[in-house]
Each structure stands twice: as structure tokens, then as C-alpha cells.
C-alpha atoms as a PDB file:
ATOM      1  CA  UNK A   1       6.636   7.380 -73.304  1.00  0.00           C
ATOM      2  CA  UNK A   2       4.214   4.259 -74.364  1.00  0.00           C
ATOM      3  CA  UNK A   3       4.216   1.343 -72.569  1.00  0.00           C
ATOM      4  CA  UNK A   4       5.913  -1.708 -73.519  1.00  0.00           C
ATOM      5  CA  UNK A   5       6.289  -4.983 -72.201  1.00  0.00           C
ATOM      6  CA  UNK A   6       8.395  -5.267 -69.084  1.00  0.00           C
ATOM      7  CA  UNK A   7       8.388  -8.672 -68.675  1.00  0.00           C
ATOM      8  CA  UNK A   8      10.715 -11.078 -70.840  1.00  0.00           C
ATOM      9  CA  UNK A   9       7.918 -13.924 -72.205  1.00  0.00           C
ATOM     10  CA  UNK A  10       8.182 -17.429 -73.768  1.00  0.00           C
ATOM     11  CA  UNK A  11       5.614 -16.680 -76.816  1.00  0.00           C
ATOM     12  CA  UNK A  12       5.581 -13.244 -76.876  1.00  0.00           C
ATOM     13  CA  UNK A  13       3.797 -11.567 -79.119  1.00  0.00           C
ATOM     14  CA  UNK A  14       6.431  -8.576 -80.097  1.00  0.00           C
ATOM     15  CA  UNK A  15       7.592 -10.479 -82.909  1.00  0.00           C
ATOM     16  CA  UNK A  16       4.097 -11.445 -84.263  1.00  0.00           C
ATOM     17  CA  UNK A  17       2.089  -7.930 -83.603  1.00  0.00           C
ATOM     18  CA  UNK A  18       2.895  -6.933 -87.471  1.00  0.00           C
ATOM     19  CA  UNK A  19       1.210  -9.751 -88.611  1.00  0.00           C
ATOM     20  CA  UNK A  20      -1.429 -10.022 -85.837  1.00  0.00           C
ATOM     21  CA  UNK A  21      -2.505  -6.097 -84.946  1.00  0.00           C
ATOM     22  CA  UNK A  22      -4.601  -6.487 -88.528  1.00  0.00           C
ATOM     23  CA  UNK A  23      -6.460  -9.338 -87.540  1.00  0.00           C
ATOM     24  CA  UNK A  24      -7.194  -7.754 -84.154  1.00  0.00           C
ATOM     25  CA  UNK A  25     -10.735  -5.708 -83.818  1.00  0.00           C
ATOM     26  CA  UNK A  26     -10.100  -2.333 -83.955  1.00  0.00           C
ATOM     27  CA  UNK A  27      -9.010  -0.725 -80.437  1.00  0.00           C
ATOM     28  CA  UNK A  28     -11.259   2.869 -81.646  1.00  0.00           C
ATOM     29  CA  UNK A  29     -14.151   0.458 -81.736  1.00  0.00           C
ATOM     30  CA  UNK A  30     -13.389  -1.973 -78.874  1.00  0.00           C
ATOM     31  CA  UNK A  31     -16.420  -1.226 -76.038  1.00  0.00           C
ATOM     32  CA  UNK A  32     -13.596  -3.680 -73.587  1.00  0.00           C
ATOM     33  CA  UNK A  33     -10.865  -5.314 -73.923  1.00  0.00           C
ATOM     34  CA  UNK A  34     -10.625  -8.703 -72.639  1.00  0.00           C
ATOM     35  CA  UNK A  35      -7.171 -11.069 -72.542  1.00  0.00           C
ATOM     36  CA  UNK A  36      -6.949 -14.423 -70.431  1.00  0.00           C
ATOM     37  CA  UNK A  37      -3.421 -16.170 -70.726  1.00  0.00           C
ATOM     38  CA  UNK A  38      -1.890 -12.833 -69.855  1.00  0.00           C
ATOM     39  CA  UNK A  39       1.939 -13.596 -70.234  1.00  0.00           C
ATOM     40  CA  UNK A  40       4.150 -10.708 -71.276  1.00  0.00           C
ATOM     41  CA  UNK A  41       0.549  -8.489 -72.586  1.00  0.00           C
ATOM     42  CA  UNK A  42       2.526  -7.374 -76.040  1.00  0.00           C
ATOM     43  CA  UNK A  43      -1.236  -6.600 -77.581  1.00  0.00           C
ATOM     44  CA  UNK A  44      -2.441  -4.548 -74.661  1.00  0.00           C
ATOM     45  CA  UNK A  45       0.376  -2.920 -74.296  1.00  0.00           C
ATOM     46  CA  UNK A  46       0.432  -1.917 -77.702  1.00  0.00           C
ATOM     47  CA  UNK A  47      -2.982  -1.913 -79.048  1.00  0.00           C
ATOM     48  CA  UNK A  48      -5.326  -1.769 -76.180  1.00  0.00           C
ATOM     49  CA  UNK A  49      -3.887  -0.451 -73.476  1.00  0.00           C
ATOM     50  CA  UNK A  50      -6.459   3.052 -73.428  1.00  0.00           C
ATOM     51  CA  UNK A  51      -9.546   0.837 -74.139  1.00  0.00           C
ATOM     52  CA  UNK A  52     -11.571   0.466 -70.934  1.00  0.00           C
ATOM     53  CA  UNK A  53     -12.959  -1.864 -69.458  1.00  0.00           C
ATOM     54  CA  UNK A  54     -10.110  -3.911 -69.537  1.00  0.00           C
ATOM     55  CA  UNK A  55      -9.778  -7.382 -67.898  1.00  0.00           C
ATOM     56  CA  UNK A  56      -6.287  -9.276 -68.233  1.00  0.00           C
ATOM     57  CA  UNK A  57      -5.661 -12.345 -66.507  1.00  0.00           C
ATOM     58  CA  UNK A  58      -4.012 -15.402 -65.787  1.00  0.00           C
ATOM     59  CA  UNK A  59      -3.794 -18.617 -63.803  1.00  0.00           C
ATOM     60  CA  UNK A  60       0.305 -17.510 -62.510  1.00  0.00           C
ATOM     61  CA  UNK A  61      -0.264 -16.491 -59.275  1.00  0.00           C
ATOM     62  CA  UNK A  62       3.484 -14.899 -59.250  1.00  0.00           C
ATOM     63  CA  UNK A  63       3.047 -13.313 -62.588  1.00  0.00           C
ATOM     64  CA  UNK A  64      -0.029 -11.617 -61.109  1.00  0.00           C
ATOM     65  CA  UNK A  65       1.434 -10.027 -58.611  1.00  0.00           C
ATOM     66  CA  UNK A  66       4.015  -8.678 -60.843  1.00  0.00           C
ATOM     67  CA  UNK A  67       1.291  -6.722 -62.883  1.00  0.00           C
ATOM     68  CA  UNK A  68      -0.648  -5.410 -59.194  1.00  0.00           C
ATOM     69  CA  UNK A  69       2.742  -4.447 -58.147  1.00  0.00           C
ATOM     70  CA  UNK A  70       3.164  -2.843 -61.251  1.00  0.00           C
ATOM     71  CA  UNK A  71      -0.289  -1.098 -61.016  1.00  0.00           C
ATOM     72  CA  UNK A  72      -0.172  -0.179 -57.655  1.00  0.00           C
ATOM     73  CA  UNK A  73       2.779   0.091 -56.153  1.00  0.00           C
ATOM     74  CA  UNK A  74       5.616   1.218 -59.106  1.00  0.00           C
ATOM     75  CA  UNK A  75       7.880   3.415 -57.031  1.00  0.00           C
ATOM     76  CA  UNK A  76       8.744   0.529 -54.199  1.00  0.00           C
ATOM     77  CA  UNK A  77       9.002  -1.680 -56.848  1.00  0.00           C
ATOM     78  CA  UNK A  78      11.515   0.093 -58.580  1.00  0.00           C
ATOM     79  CA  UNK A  79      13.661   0.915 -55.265  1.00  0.00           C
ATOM     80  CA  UNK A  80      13.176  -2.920 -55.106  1.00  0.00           C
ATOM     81  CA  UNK A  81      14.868  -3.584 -57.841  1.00  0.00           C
ATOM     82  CA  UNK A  82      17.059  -1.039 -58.092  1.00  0.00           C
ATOM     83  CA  UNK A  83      18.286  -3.045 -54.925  1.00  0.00           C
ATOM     84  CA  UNK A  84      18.410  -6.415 -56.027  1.00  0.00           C
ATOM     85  CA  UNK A  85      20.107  -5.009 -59.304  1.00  0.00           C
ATOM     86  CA  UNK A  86      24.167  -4.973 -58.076  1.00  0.00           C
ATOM     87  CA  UNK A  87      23.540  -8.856 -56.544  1.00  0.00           C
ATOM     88  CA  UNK A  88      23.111 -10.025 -60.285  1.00  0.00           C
ATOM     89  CA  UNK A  89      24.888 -13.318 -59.500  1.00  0.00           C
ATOM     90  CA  UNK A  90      24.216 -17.305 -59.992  1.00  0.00           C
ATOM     91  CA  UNK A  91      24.601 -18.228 -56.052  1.00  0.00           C
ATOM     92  CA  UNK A  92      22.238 -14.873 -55.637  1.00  0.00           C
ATOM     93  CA  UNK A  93      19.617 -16.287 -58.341  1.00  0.00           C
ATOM     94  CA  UNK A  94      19.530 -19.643 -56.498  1.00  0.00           C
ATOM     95  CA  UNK A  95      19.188 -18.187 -53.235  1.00  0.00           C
ATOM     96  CA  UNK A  96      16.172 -15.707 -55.073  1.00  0.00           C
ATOM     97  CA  UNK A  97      14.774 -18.475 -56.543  1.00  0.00           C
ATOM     98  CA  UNK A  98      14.168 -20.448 -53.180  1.00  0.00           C
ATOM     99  CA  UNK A  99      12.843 -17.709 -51.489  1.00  0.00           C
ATOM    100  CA  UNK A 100      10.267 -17.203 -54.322  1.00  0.00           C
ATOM    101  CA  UNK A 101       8.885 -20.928 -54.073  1.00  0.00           C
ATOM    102  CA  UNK A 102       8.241 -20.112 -50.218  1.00  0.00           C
ATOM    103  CA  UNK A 103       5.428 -17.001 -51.478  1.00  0.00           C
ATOM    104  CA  UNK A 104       6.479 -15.418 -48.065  1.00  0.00           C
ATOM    105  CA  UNK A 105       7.416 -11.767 -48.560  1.00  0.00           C
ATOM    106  CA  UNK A 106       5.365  -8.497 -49.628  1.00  0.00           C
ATOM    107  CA  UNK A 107       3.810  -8.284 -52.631  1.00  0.00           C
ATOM    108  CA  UNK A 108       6.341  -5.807 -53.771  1.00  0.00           C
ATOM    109  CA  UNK A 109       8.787  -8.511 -52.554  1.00  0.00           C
ATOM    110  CA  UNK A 110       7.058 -11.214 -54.677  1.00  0.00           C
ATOM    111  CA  UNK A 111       7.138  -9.366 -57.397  1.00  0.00           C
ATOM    112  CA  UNK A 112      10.805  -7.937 -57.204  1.00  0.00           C
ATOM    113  CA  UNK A 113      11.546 -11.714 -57.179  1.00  0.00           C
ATOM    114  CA  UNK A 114       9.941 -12.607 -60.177  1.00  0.00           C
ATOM    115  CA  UNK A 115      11.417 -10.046 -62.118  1.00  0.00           C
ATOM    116  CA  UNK A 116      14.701 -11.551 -61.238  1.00  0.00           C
ATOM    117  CA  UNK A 117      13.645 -15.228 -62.446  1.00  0.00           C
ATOM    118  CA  UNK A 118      12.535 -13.509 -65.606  1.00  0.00           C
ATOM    119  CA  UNK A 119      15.885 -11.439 -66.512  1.00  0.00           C
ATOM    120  CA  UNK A 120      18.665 -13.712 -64.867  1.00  0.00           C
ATOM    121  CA  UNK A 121      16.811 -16.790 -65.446  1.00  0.00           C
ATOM    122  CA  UNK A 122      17.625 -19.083 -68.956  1.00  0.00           C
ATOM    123  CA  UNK A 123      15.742 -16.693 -71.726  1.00  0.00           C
ATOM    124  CA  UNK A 124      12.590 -15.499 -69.512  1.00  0.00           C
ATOM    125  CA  UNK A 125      11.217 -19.375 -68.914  1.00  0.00           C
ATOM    126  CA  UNK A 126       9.383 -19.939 -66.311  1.00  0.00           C
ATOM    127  CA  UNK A 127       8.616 -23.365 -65.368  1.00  0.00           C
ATOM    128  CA  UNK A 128       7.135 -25.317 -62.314  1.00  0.00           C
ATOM    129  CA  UNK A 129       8.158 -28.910 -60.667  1.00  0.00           C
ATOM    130  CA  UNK A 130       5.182 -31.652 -60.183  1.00  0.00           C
ATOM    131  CA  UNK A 131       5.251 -29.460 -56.892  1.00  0.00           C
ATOM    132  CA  UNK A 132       4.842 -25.798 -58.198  1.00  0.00           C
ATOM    133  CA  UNK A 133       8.078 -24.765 -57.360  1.00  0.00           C
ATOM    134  CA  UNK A 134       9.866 -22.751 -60.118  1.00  0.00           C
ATOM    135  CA  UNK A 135      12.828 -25.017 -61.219  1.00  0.00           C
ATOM    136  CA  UNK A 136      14.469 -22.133 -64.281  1.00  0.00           C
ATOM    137  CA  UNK A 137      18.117 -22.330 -64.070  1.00  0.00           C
ATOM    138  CA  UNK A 138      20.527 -19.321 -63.874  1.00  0.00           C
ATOM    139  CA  UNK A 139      20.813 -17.932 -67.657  1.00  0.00           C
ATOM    140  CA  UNK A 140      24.002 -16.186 -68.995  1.00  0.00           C
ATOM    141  CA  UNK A 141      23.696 -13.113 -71.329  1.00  0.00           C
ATOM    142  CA  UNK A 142      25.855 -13.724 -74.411  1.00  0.00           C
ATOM    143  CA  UNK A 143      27.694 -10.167 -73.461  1.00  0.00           C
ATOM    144  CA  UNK A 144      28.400 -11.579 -70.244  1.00  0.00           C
ATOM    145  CA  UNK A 145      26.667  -8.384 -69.244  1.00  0.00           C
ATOM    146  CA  UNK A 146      24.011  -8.646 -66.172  1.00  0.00           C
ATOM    147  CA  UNK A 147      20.658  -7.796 -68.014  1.00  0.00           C
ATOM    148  CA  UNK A 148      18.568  -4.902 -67.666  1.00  0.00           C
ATOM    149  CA  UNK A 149      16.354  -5.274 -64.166  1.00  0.00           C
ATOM    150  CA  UNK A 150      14.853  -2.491 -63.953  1.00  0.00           C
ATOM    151  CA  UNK A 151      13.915   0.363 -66.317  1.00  0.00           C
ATOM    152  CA  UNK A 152      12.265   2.954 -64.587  1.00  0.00           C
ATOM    153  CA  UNK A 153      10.226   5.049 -67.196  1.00  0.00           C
ATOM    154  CA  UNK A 154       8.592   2.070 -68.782  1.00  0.00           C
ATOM    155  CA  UNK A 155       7.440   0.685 -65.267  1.00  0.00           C
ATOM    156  CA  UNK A 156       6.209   4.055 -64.555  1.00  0.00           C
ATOM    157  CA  UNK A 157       4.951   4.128 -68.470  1.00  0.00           C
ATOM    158  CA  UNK A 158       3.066   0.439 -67.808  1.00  0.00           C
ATOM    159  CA  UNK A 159       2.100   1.809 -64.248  1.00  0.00           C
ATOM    160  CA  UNK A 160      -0.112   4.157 -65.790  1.00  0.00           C
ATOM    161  CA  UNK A 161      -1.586   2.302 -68.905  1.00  0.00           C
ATOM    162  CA  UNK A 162      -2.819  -0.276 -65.671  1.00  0.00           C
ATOM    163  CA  UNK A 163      -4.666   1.982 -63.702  1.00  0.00           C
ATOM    164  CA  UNK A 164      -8.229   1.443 -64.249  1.00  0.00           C
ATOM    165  CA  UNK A 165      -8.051  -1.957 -65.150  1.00  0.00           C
ATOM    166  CA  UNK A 166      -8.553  -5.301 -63.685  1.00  0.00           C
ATOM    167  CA  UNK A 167      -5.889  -7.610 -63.258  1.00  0.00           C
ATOM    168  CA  UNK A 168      -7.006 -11.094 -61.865  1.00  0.00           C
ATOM    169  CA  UNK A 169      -5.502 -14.728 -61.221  1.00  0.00           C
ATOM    170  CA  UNK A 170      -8.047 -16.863 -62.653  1.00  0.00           C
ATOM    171  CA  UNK A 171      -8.283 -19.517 -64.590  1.00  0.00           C
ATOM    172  CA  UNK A 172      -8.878 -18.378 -68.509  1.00  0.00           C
ATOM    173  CA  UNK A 173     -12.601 -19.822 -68.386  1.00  0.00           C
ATOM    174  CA  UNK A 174     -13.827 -17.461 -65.694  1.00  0.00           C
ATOM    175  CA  UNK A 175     -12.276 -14.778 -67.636  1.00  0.00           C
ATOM    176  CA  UNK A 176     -13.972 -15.634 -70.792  1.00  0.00           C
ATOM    177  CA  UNK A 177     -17.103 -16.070 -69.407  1.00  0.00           C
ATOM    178  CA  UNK A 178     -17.721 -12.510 -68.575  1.00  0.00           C
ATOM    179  CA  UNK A 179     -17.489 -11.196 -71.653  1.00  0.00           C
ATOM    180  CA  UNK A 180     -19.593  -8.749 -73.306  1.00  0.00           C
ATOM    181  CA  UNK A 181     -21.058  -8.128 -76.747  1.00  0.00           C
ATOM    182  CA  UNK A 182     -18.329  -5.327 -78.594  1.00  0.00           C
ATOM    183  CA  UNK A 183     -15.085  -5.979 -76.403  1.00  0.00           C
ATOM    184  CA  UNK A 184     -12.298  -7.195 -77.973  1.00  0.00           C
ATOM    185  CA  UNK A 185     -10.985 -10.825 -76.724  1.00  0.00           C
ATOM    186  CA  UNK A 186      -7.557 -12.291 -77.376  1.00  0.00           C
ATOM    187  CA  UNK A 187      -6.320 -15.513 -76.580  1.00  0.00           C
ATOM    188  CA  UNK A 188      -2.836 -16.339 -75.905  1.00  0.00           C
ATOM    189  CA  UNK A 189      -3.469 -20.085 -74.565  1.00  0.00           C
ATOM    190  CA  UNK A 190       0.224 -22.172 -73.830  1.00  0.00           C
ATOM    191  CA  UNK A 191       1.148 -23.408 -77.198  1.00  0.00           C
ATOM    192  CA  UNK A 192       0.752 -27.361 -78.962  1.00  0.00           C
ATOM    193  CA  UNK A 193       3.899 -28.472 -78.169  1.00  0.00           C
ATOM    194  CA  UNK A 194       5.783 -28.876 -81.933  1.00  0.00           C
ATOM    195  CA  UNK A 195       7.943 -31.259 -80.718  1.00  0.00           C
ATOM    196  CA  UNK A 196       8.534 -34.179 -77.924  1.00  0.00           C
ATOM    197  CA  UNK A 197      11.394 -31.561 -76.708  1.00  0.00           C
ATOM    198  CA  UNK A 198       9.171 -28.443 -76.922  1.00  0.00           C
ATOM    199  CA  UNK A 199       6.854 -28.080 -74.388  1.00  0.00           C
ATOM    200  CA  UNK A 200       6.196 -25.051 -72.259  1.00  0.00           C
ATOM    201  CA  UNK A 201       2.620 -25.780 -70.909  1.00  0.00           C
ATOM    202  CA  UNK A 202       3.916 -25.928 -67.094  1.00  0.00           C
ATOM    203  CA  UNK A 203       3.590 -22.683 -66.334  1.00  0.00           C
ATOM    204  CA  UNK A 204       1.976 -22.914 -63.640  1.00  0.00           C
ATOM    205  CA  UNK A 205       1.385 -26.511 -60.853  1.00  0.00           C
ATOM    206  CA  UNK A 206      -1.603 -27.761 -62.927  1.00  0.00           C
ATOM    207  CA  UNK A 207       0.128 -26.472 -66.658  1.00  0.00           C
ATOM    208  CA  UNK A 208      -2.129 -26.796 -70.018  1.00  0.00           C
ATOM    209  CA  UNK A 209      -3.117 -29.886 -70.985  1.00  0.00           C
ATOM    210  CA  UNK A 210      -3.690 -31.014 -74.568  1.00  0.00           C
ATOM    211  CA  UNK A 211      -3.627 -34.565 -74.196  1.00  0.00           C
ATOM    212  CA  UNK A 212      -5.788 -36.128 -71.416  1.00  0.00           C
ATOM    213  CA  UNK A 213      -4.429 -39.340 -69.307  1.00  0.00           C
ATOM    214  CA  UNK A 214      -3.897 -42.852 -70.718  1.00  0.00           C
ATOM    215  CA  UNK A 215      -5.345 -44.067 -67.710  1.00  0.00           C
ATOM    216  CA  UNK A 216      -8.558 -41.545 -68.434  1.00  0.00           C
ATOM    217  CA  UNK A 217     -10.454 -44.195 -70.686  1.00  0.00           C
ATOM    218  CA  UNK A 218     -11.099 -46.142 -67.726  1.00  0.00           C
ATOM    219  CA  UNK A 219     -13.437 -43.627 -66.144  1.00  0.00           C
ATOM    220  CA  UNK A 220     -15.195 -42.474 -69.480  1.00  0.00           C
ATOM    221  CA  UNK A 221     -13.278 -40.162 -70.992  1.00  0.00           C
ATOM    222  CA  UNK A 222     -11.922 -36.896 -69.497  1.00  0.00           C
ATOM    223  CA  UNK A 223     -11.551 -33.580 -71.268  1.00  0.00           C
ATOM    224  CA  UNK A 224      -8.536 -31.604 -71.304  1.00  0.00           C
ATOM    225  CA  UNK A 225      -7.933 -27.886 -71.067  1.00  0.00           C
ATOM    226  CA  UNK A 226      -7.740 -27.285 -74.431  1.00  0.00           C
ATOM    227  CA  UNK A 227     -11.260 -29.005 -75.000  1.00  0.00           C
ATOM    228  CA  UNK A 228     -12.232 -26.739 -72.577  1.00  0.00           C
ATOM    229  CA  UNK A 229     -11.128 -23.613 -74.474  1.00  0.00           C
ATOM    230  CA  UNK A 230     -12.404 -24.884 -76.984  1.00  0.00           C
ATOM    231  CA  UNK A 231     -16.000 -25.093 -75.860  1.00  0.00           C
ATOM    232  CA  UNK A 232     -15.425 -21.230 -74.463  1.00  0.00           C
ATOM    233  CA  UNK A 233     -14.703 -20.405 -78.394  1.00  0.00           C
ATOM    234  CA  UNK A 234     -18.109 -21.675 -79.585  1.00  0.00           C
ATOM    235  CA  UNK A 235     -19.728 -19.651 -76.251  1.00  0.00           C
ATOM    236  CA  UNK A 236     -18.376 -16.400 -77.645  1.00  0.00           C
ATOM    237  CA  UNK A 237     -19.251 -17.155 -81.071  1.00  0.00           C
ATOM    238  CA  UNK A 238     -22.710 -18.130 -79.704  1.00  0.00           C
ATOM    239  CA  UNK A 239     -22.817 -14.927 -78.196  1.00  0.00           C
ATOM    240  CA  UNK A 240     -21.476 -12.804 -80.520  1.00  0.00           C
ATOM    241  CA  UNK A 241     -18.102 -12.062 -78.950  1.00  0.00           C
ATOM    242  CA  UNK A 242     -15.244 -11.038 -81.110  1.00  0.00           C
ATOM    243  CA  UNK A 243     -12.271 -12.998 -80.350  1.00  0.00           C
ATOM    244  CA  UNK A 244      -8.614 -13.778 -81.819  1.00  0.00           C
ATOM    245  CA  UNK A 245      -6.606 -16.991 -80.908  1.00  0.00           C
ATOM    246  CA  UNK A 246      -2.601 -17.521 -81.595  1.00  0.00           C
ATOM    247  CA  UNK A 247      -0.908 -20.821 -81.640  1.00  0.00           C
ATOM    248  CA  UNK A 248       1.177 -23.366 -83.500  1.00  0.00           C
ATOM    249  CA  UNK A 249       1.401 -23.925 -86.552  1.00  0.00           C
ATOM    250  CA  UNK A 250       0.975 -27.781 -85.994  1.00  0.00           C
ATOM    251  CA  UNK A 251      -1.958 -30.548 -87.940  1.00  0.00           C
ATOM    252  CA  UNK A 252      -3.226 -30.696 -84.298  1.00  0.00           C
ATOM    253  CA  UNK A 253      -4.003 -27.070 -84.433  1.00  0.00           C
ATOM    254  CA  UNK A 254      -5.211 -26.992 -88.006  1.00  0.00           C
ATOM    255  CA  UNK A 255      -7.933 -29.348 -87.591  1.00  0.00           C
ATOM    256  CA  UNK A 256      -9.542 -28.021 -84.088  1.00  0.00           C
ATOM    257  CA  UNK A 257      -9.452 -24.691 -85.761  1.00  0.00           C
ATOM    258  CA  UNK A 258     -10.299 -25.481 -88.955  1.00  0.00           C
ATOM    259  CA  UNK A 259     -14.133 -24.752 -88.939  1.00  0.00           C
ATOM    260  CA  UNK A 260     -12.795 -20.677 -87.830  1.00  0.00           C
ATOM    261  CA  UNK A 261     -10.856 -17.986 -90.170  1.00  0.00           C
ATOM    262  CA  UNK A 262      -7.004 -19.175 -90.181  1.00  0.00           C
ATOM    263  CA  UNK A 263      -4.096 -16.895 -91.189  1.00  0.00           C
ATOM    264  CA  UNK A 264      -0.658 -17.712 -90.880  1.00  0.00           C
ATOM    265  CA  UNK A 265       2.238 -15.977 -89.521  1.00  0.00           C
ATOM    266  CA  UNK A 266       5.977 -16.356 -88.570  1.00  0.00           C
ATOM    267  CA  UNK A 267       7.110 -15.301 -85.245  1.00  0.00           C
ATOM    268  CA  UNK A 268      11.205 -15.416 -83.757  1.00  0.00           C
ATOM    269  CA  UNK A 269      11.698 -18.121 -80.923  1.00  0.00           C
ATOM    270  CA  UNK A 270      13.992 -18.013 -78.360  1.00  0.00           C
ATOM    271  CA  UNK A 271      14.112 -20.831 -76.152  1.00  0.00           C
ATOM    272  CA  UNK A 272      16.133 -23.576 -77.435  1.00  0.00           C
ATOM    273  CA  UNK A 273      19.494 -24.487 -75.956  1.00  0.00           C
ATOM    274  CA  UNK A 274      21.100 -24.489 -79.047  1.00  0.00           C
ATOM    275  CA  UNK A 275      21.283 -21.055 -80.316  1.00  0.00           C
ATOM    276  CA  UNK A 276      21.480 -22.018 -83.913  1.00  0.00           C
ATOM    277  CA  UNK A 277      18.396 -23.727 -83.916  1.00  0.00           C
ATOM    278  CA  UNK A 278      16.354 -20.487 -82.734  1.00  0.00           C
ATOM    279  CA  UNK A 279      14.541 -18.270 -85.028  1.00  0.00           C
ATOM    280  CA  UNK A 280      11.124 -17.627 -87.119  1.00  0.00           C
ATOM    281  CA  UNK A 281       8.807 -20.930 -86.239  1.00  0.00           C
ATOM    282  CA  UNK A 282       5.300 -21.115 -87.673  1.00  0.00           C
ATOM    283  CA  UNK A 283       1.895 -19.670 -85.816  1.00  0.00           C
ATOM    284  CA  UNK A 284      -1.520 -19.650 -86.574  1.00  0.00           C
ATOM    285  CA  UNK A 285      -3.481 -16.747 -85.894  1.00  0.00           C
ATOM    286  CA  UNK A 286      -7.423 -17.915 -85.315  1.00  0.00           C
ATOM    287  CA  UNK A 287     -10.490 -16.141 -85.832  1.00  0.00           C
ATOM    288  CA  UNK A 288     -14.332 -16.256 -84.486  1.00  0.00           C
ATOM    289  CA  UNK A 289     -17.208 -16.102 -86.648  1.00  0.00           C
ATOM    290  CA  UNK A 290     -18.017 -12.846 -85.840  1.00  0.00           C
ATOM    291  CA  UNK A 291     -14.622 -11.632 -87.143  1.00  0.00           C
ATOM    292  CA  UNK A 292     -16.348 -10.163 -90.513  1.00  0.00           C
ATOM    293  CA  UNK A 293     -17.211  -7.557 -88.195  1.00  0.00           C
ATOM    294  CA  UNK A 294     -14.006  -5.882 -87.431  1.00  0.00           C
ATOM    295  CA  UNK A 295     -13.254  -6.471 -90.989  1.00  0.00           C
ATOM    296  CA  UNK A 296     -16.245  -3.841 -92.003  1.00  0.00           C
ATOM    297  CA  UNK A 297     -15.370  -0.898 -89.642  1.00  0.00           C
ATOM    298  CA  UNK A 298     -11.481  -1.189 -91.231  1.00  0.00           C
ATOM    299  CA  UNK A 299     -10.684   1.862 -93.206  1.00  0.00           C
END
């Protein structure tokens, strides 16, 4: 069985991979694979997930320990589950939910509990308070049906496409700065918002910033996060790193990509309240300038 992703993800990638799996370097070829920005891992799962190295990572503490527990610890985390499964309830999600903004428990516990803020929760969101405390409310299948908690193959599947690699909580320039000449890098950064309604950078207590402060012109200026991915681009470029970059289809976007390669692409949404307002929404799928280079080795 091959891995897929067992994690429900806001941005997901399995509804952009035909479009972006083409514009990724070649796994045959790949001496690494590198991905900050983690998420729900659609492209290692399904493109690099027998290319070692292999370094994924991101800043979600409790999304992290879902992937070690994952790794390392599969069978308790499926009797976990397999557990929690007949409490599927809203006054059981609340009371879940709590616990999980305390961080006490195992990390088979911690992780158990995230899975259950992923499938019960309002369409896989997750979300943090000013205070880092996951705020997702209860979500309702339209069956009525509790969703799937568990499945046991796949974690068993993703169990073993993890072993060998690393799996760290870091912010996405530490990552970055690692990498080595002939891995493959993708970036899966929290997206522009495309709207005043739309934004699902607080992922984790300090979120993804793409605007700085009003107040920051009093001290000089100060740069925000996506500046600062920014600046990692031109290091890999300057160090001929391969790298591929997804994100919104916005003017914002355009321009601070606009000296790299730019494709476009159409991915389904999920997200919005009103169910007839979800569907394909424009992406952008960003190259490096080394990017000729995969295109030369393609068959």
C-alpha cells in the first residue's frame, strides 16, 4: 500500500499534485529531499517519500508530534485512536480540545488529540488564539456520519515511508538553511490571504506574517516573515539549490515572484462556511533559477 496523507490540511496539495509533480525536480535524481511548512506532506508522500535524506519540518509543535508519533510509535497510536474513535461527539471534542491546549499527556496522547481536532474539527482548520490555544470549532460531516479517525494500513503505510527521515519543529529558515547542492526543496509557506475574510496564517502563536506593524515605521522598518523567505529564496538560488514555491494567485504574489519561473494552476478549496462558495481558487506555482536543471534530466 503507498502512503498517503493522513492528515486532513487547509492547502493541501492533493488537488494541485497534477499540475505541480511536473514542475517538481525529479525524485530519481533528487540527492535529498527537503520540505519546511510541512502541513499535510501531499508531495512527499507522493513523490518523495523513498528519496533520502529527507528533512520535513514545521514551526506546529502539535503537528510535529503527530508525524514522530507516526514514525515511531504507529501501533499505540492506532489503539489510541481506535479508542477515542466511539466518543466522536461535540461535548467530547470540546473536552479534547482543552486538554490539547494544556500539552500535558504522552506524545502518543498529543498526537491522538490532534488527530481528533483535524477530523471532528470544522474542515481540518487548525487555528490558534493571541494565546496559542487552538480555538477550531466542532465540524459536522454533511452525512452526519462521524469521520474516518483512524485508518490503520495507511498509518502503518506512512509509518514506514518515515523511517529514516528527520522530522523537526523548526522554524522554515533553519530548515532551509541546511540545504545541499542536488536535493530537492519545496515550499509550502501559509498562503497571501485573497481576501479580508481569508486568512489562515495563524497556525501556529506567532502565525505568518505578510504585512509588518503600522506602528513598525517608528523603529525603522521591520521585516516580515515573508521578507524573510524571501531572502532564503535568493540563498538557494545563490547556492544553487533547486527549489519550488506554491501560493496565491494574488498581484501581491505576482510581483515578489515575478523575477522567478511562474506557472499557474487551479487547486479545490475547502474552507469557507458557505459551501457554495468552495471550489477551484487560483495558485501560483514558483520556480528558482536553477529550475532549467530539472527541466534537462526530464525524459
Amino acid at each position: 500500500m503507498s502512503p498517503t496523507p493522513f492528515l486532513r490540511w487547509v492547502g493541501g496539495k492533493a488537488g494541485l499534485l497534477a499540475k505541480l509533480a511536473p514542475l517538481l525536480p525529479p525524485a530519481d535524481r533528487a540527492r535529498g529531499y527537503r520540505q519546511p511548512f510541512l502541513g499535510g506532506g501531499t508531495p512527499f508522500w507522493q513523490v518523495y517519500s523513498a528519496v533520502r535524506p529527507a528533512i520535513l519540518s514545521d514551526a506546529n509543535p502539535r503537528l510535529i508530534d503527530a508525524y514522530l508519533a507516526v514514525r515511531d510509535h504507529v501501533e499505540p497510536l492506532i489503539a489510541e485512536l481506535q479508542r477515542l474513535d466511539p466518543e466522536y461527539g461535540e461535548a467530547r471534542y470540546y473536552e479534547i480540545r482543552k486538554a490539547i491546549n494544556t500539552g500535558a499527556g504522552s506524545l502518543v496522547e498529543r498526537a491522538a488529540m490532534f488527530f481528533v481536532i483535524n477530523k471532528w474539527g470544522f474542515n481540518g482548520l487548525w487555528r490558534v488564539n493571541p494565546c496559542g490555544e487552538c480555538n477550531v470549532s466542532f465540524g459536522r460531516t454533511s452525512s452526519g456520519k462521524p469521520p474516518m479517525l483512524c485508518d490503520p494500513n495507511n498509518l502503518r503505510a506512512c509509518s514506514r515511508a518515515l523511517q529514516g527521515v528527520d522530522i523537526w519543529c523548526e522554524d522554515f529558515a533553519v530548515t532551509l538553511m541546511g540545504a545541499r547542492a542536488g536535493e530537492a526543496v519545496y515550499i509550502d509557506s501559509p498562503y497571501h490571504p485573497v481576501s479580508k475574510t481569508a486568512d489562515f496564517t495563524a497556525y501556529t502563536l506567532d502565525g505568518f506574517s505578510y504585512r509588518a506593524p503600522a506602528q513598525a515605521g517608528l523603529f525603522g522598518g521591520a521585516r516580515t516573515d515573508h521578507d524573510r523567505l524571501v531572502d532564503a529564496l535568493h540563498e538557494l538560488d545563490r547556492r544553487g539549490i533547486v527549489w519550488t514555491l506554491s501560493n496565491a494567485d494574488v498581484p501581491e504574489m505576482r510581483a515578489a515572484y515575478a523575477r522567478w519561473q511562474i506557472s499557474e494552476a487551479k487547486a479545490r478549496r475547502s474552507v469557507n462556511t458557505d459551501a457554495t462558495k468552495r471550489g477551484p481558487v487560483g495558485e501560483i506555482v514558483v520556480r528558482g533559477r536553477w529550475a532549467d536543471r530539472c527541466d534537462d534530466v526530464r525524459p
